[in-house]
C-alpha atoms as a PDB file:
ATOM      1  CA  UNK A   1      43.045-185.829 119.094  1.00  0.00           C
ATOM      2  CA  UNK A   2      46.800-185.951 118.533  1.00  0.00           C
ATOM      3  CA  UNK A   3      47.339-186.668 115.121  1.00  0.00           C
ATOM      4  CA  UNK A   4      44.797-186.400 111.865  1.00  0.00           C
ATOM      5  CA  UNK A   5      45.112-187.240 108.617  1.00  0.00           C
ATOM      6  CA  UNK A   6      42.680-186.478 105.285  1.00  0.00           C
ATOM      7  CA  UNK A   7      43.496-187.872 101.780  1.00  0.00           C
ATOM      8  CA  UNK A   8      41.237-187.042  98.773  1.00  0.00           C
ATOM      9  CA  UNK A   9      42.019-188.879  94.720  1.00  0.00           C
ATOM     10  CA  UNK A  10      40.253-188.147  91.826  1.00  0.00           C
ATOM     11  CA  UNK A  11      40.130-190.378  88.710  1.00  0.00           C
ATOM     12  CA  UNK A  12      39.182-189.303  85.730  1.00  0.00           C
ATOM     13  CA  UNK A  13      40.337-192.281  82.875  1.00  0.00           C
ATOM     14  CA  UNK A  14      39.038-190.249  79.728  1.00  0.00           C
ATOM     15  CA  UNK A  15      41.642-188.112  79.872  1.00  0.00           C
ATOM     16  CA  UNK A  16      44.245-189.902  81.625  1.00  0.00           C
ATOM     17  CA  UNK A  17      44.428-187.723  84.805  1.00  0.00           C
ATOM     18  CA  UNK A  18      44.935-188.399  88.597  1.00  0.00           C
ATOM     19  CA  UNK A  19      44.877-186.209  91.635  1.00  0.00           C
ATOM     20  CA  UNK A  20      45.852-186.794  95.792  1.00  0.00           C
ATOM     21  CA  UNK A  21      45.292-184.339  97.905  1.00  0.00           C
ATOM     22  CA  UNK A  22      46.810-184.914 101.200  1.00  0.00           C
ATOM     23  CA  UNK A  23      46.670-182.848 104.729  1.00  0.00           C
ATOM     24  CA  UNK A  24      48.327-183.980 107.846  1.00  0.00           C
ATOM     25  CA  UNK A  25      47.998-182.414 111.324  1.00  0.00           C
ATOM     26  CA  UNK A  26      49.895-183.179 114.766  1.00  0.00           C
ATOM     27  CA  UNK A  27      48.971-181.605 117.456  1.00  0.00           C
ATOM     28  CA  UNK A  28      51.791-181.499 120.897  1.00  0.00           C
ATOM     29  CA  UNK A  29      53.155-178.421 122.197  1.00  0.00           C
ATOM     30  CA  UNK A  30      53.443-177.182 118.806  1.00  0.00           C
ATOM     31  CA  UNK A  31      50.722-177.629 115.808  1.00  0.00           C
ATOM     32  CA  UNK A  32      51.946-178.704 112.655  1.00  0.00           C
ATOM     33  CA  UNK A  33      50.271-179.036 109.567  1.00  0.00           C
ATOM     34  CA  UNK A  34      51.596-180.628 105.892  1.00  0.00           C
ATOM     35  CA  UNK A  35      49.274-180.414 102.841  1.00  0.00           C
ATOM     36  CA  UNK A  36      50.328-182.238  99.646  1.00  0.00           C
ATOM     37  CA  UNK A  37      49.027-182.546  96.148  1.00  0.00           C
ATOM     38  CA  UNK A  38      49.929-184.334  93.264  1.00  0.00           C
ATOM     39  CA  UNK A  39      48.181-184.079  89.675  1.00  0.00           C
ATOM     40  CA  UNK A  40      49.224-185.979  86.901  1.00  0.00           C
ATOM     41  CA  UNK A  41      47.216-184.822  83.433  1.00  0.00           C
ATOM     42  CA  UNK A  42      48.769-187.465  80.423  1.00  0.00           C
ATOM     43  CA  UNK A  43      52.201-187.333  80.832  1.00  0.00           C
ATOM     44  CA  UNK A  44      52.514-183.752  82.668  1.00  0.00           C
ATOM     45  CA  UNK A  45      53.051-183.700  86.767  1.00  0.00           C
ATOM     46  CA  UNK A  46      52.784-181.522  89.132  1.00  0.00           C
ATOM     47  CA  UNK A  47      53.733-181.299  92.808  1.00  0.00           C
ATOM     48  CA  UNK A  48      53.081-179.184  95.638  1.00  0.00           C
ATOM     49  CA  UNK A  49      53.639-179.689  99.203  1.00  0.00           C
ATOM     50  CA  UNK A  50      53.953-176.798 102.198  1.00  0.00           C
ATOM     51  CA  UNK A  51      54.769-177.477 106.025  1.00  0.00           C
ATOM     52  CA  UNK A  52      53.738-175.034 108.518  1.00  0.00           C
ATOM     53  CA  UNK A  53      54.662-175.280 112.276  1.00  0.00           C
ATOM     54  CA  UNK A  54      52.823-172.564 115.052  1.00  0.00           C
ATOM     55  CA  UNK A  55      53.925-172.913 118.359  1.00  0.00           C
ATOM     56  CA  UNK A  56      54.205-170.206 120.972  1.00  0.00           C
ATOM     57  CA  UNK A  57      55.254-166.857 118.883  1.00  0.00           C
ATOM     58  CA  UNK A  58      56.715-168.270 116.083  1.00  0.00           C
ATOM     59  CA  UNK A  59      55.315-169.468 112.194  1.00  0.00           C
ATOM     60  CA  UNK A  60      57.336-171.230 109.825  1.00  0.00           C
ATOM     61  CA  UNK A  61      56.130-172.386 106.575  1.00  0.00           C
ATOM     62  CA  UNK A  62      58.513-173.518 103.599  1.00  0.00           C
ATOM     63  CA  UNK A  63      56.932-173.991 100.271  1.00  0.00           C
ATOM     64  CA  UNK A  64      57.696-176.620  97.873  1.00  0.00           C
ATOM     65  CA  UNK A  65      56.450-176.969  93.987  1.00  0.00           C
ATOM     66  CA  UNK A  66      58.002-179.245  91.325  1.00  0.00           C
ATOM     67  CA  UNK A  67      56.675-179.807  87.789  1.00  0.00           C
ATOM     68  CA  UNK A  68      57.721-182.034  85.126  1.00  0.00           C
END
């Protein structure tokens, strides 16, 4: 397997809120893996999404987070 990918929502109507949840993984020389999430609660949102890469010695993993 070269490349995976796993998405998860949750409805809940009574009190107006929706969440994804998203992972990603790619597998060549290097593995790389992405997980997002989004969860909107009335009119508040919130993002998240971090990126890591491992390949060989090295790690990198930048972080990301918005809310509005």
């Amino acid at each position: 397997m070269k490349e995976a990918m796993l998405q998860v929502q949750l409805l809940v109507p009574s009190i107006n809120a929706d969440a994804t949840f998203t992972a990603n993984m790619k597998r060549d020389e290097e593995l790389e893996l992405e997980l997002k999430s989004e969860i909107k609660v009335m009119s508040a949102t919130s993002e998240q999404k971090i990126a890591m890469k491992y390949g060989n010695v090295t790690f990198k993993g930048p972080f990301f987070q918005t809310m509005t």
